[in-house]
Protein backbone atom coordinates (compact mmCIF):
# COMPACT_ATOMS: atom_id res chain seq x y z
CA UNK A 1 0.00 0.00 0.00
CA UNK A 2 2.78 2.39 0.70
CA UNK A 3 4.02 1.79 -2.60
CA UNK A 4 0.74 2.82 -4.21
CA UNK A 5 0.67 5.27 -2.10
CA UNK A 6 3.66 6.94 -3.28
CA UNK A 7 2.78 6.59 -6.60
CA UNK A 8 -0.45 8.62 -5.72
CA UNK A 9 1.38 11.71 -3.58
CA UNK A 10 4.13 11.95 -6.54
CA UNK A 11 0.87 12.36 -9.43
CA UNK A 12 -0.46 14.79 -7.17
CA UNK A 13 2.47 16.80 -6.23
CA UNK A 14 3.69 17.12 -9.92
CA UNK A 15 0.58 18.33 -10.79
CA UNK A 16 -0.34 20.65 -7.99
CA UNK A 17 3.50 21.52 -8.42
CA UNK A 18 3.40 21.95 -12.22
CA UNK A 19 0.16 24.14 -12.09
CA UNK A 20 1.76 26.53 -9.26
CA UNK A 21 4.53 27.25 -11.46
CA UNK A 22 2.36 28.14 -14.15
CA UNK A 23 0.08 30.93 -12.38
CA UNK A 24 3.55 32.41 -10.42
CA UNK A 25 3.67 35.86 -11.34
CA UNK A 26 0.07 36.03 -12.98
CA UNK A 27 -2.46 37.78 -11.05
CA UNK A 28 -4.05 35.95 -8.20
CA UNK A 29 -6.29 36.90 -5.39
CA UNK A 30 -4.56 37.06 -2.13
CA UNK A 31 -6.47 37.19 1.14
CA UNK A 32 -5.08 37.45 4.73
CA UNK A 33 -5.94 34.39 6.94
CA UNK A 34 -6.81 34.59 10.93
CA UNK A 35 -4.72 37.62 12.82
CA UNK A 36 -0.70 36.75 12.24
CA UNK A 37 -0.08 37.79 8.49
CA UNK A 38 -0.62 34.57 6.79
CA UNK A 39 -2.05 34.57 3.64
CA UNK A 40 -3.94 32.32 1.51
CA UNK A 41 -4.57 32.50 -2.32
CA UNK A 42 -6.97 31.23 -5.22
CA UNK A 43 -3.59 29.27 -6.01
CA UNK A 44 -3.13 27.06 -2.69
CA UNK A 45 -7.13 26.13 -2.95
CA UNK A 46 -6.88 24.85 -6.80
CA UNK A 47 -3.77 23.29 -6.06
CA UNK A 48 -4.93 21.64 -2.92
CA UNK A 49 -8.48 20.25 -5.17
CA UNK A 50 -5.87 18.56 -7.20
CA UNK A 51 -4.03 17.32 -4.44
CA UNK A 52 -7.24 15.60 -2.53
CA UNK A 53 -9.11 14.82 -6.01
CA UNK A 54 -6.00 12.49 -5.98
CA UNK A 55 -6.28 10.85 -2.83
CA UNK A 56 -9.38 10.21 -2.40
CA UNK A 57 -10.11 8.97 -5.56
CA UNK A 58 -7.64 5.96 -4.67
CA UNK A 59 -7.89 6.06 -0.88
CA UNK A 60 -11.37 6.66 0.08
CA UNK A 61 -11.77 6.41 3.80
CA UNK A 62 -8.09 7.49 5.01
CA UNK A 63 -8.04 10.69 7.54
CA UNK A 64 -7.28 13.81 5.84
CA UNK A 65 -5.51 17.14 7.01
CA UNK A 66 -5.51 19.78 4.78
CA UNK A 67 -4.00 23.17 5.38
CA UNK A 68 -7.04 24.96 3.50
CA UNK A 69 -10.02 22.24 3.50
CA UNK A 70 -9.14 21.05 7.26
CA UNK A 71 -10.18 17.57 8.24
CA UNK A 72 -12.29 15.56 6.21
CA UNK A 73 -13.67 14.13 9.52
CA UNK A 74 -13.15 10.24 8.91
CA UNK A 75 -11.21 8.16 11.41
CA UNK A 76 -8.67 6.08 10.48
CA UNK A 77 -4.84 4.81 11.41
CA UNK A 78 -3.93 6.16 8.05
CA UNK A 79 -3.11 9.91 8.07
CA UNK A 80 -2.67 12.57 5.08
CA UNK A 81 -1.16 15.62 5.39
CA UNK A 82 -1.43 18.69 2.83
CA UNK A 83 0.63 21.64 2.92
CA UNK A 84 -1.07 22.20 -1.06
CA UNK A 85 1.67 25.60 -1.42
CA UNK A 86 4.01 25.62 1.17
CA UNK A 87 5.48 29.35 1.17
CA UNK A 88 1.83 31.30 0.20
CA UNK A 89 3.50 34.65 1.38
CA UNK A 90 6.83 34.21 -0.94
CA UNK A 91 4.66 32.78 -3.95
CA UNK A 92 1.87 36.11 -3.03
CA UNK A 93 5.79 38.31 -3.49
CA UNK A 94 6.64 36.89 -6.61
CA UNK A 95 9.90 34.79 -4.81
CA UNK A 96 10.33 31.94 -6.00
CA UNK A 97 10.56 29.73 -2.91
CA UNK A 98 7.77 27.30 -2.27
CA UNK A 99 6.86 23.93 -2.78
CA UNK A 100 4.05 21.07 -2.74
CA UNK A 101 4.38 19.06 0.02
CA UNK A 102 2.33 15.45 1.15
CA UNK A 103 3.20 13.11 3.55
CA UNK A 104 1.31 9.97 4.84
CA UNK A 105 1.50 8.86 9.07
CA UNK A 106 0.35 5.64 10.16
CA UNK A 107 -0.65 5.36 14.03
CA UNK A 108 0.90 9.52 14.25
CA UNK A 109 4.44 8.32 12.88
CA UNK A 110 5.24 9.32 9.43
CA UNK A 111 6.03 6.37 6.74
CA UNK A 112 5.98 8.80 3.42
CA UNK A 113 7.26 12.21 2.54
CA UNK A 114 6.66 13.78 -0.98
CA UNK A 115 7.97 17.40 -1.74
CA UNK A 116 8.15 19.18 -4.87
CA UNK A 117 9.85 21.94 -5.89
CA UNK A 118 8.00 23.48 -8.84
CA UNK A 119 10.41 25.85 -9.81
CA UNK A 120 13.67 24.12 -9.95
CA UNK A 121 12.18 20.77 -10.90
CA UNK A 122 13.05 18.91 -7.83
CA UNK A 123 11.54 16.05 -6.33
CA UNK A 124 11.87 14.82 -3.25
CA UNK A 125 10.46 11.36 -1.73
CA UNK A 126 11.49 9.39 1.38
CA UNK A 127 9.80 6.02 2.74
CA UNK A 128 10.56 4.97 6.37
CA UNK A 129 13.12 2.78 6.33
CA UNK A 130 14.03 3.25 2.20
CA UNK A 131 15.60 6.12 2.57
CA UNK A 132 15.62 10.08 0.88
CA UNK A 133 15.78 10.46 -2.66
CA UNK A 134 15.64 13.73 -5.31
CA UNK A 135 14.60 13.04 -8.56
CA UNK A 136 14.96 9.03 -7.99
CA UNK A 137 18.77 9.66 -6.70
CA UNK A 138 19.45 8.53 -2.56
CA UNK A 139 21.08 11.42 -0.99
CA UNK A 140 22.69 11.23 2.49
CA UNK A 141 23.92 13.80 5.30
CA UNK A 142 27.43 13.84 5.45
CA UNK A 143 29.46 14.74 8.61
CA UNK A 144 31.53 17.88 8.92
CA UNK A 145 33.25 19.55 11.36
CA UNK A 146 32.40 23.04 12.23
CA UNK A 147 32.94 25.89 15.08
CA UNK A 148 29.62 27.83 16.33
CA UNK A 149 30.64 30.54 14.44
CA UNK A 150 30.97 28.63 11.12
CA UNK A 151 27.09 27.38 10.65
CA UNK A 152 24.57 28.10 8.97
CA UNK A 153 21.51 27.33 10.94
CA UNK A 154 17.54 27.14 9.57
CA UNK A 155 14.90 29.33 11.85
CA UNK A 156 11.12 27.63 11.98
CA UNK A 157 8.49 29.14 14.20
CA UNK A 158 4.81 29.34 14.05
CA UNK A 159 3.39 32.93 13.05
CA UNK A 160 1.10 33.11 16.77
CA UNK A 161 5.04 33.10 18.01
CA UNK A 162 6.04 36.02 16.28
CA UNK A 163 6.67 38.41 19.08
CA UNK A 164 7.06 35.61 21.60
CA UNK A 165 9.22 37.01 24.21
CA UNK A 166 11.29 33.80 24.34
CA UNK A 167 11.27 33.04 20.21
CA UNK A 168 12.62 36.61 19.66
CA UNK A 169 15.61 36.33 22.01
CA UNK A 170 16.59 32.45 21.38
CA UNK A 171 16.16 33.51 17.13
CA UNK A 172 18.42 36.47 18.12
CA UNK A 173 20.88 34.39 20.01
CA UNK A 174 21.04 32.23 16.86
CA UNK A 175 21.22 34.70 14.61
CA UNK A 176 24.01 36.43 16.91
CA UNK A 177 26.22 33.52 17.38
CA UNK A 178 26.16 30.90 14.36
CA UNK A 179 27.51 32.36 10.49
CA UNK A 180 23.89 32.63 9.24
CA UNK A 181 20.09 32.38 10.52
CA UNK A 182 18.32 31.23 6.92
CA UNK A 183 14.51 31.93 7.34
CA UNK A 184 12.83 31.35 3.83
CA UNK A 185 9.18 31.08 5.13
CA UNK A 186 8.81 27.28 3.27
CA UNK A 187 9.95 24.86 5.66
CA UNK A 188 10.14 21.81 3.47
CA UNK A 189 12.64 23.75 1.39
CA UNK A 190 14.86 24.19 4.32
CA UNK A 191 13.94 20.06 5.33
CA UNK A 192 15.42 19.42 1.84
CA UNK A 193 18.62 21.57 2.19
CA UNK A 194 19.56 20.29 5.77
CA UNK A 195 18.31 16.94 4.69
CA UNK A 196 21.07 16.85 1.41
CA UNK A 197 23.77 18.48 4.07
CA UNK A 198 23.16 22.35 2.55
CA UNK A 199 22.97 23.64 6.28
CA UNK A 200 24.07 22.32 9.69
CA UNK A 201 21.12 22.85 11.44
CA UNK A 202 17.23 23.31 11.91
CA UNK A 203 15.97 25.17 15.35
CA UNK A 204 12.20 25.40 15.21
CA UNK A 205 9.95 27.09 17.69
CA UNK A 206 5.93 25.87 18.09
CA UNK A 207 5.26 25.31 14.15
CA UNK A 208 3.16 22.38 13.83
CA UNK A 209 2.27 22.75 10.13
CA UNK A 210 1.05 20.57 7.94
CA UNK A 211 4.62 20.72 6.26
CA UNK A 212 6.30 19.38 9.38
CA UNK A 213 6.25 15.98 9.28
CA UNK A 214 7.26 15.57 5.51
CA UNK A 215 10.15 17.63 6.51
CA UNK A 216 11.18 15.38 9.48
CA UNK A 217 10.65 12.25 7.37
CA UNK A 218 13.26 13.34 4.40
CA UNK A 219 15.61 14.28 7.22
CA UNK A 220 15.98 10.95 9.21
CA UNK A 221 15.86 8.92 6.51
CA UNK A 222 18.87 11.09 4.90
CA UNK A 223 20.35 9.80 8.15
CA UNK A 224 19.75 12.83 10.34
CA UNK A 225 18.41 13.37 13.41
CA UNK A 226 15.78 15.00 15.32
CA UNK A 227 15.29 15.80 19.31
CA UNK A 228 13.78 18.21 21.42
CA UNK A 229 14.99 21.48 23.41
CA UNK A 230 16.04 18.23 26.11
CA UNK A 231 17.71 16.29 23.77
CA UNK A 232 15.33 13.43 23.26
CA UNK A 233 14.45 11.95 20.34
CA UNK A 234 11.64 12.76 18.35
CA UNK A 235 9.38 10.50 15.73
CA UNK A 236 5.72 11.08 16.75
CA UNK A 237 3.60 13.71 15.96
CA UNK A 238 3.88 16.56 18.67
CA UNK A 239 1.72 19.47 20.37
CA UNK A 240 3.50 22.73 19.75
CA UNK A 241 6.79 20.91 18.55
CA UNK A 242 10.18 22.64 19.69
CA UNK A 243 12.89 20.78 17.88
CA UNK A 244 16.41 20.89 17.20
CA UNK A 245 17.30 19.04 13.29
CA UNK A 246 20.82 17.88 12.52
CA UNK A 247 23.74 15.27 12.16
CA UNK A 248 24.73 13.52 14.95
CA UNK A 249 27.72 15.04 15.56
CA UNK A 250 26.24 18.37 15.76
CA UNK A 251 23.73 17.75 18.41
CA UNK A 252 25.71 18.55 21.61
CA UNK A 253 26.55 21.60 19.47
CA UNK A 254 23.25 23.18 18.79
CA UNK A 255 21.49 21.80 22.19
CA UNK A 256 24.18 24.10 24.04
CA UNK A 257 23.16 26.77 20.90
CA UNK A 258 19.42 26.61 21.98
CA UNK A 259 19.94 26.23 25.83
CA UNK A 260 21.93 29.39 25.66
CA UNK A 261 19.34 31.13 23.78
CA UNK A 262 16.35 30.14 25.48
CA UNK A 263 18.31 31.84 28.98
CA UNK A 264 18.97 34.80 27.32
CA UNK A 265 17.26 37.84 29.58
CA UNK A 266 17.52 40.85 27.51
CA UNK A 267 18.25 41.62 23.64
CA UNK A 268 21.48 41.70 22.87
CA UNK A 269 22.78 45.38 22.40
C-alpha cells in the first residue's frame, strides 16, 4: 500500500507543483488568513483540489488534514497531510521559494514524505526505512566539522510566536552567534537543504504545520536526526513541537546553541 501510495502523492504533487509554477507571477487573489499575516490565495485552494481529487479517488476512507479544506472528519490509522503551497506569502511576493508538500503517518508516525519543488524541478520522496531520494537519486547527510561561528543554521516558528518574548531572544541568540540564521518562510525547502547536508542545522519554535512531518521524514531517513529542546528523540507527531534538526555530531553543538538562547534575559545590544 505504501508503494501505491507513493505513486499517488508523486501524481499529485507534480501536478499541484506543475500548475503553481504556471500561475507564479500572474495575477491571483490574495487574502489574509486569521490575525498573524498569513495569507492564503486562489492558487493554494486549486492546487490543494488537485491534491485531494488524488487521494481520495484511490484512498477513500483514510483521515485527511488539509492546510485549507481542514479535516475531512473520517477516522482512520492512516493519516494525510497537505501543505497544497508551502510558502503562500513568498509565492503572493513573486519569490520563487515554495513547494508542494504530502506526507502519509500511520498510528501519528510518518512512513511517506513527498515534496516538490516546482520551480527548480526537484523532487523529493522518502519512505521509512528506504531512505531520501531527489529526482529518484538517494542522498545522504554527510558529517563535517564546524565551530559555532561557522554554521549556517535554519529558523522555523509558528506565526502566533512572532513576538514571543522567548522566540525573539533564542532567534536572536542564533542569529548572533552561528555564520547565518536562513529563514525562507517554506519549511520543506529548508527540510530538503539540511536533509542533502546544505545547512548544519534546523531550530524550530511551536510550528506544527502541515509541512512538518514531511520535513522530518526526508531528514531521518537522509540519516539525520531529530530531538527536542532536552535532547530526546523525536518520531511522533507533537503538540506545539520545539525541535532541534541535525547530524549527529552536531547535536551537543546546537542543544548548548538553543539552551543558551532560550536563557537569554535581555536583547542583545
Amino acid at each position: 500500500m505504501i508503494n501505491e501510495a507513493k505513486s499517488v502523492a508523486i501524481a499529485a504533487a507534480l501536478e499541484a507543483g506543475n500548475y503553481m509554477k504556471r500561475q507564479f507571477l500572474q495575477p491571483s487573489f490574495v487574502h489574509e488568513k486569521g490575525n498573524d499575516g498569513d495569507l492564503v490565495t486562489n492558487v493554494d485552494f486549486e492546487c490543494e483540489r488537485i491534491i485531494l481529487q488524488h487521494i481520495t479517488a484511490t484512498f477513500p476512507t483514510h483521515q485527511i488534514q488539509s492546510e485549507e479544506f481542514g479535516d475531512n472528519g473520517y477516522e482512520s490509522e492512516w493519516l494525510w497531510l497537505i501543505d497544497p503551497l508551502d510558502g503562500t506569502n513568498n509565492f503572493a511576493l513573486d519569490l520563487p521559494l515554495f513547494s508542494v508538500s504530502i506526507s502519509l503517518m500511520y498510528k501519528k508516525k510518518a512512513v511517506l514524505s513527498v515534496i516538490y519543488e516546482p520551480m527548480v524541478d526537484q523532487l523529493y520522496c522518502a519512505i521509512e526505512g528506504e531512505g531520501s531520494y531527489v529526482n529518484n537519486e538517494q542522498f545522504t547527510m554527510t558529517r563535517t566539522e564546524k565551530e559555532l561561528r561557522q554554521l549556517s543554521v535554519a529558523w522555523i516558528q509558528g506565526h502566533h510566536v512572532q513576538r514571543t518574548r522567548e522566540a525573539v531572544l533564542l532567534r536572536q541568540h542564533i542569529d548572533t552567534y552561528c555564520k547565518r540564521m536562513i529563514r525562507t518562510w517554506a519549511p520543506t525547502l529548508v527540510w530538503n537543504m539540511l536533509a542533502k547536508g546544505k545547512l548544519d542545522g534546523i531550530v524550530l519554535y511551536d510550528s506544527e504545520g502541515y509541512d512538518l512531518y514531511s520535513g522530518m521524514l526526508m531528514v531521518k531517513e537522509a540519516r539525520g536526526e531529530i530531538i527536542d529542546f532536552d535532547g530526546r528523540d523525536v518520531s511522533q507527531m507533537l503538540s506545539r513541537p520545539k525541535l532541534i534538526a541535525c547530524h549527529a555530531n552536531k547535536k551537543s553543538q546546537m542543544l548548548q546553541l538553543v539552551n543558551e538562547g532560550l536563557q537569554s534575559k535581555e536583547p542583545i545590544r
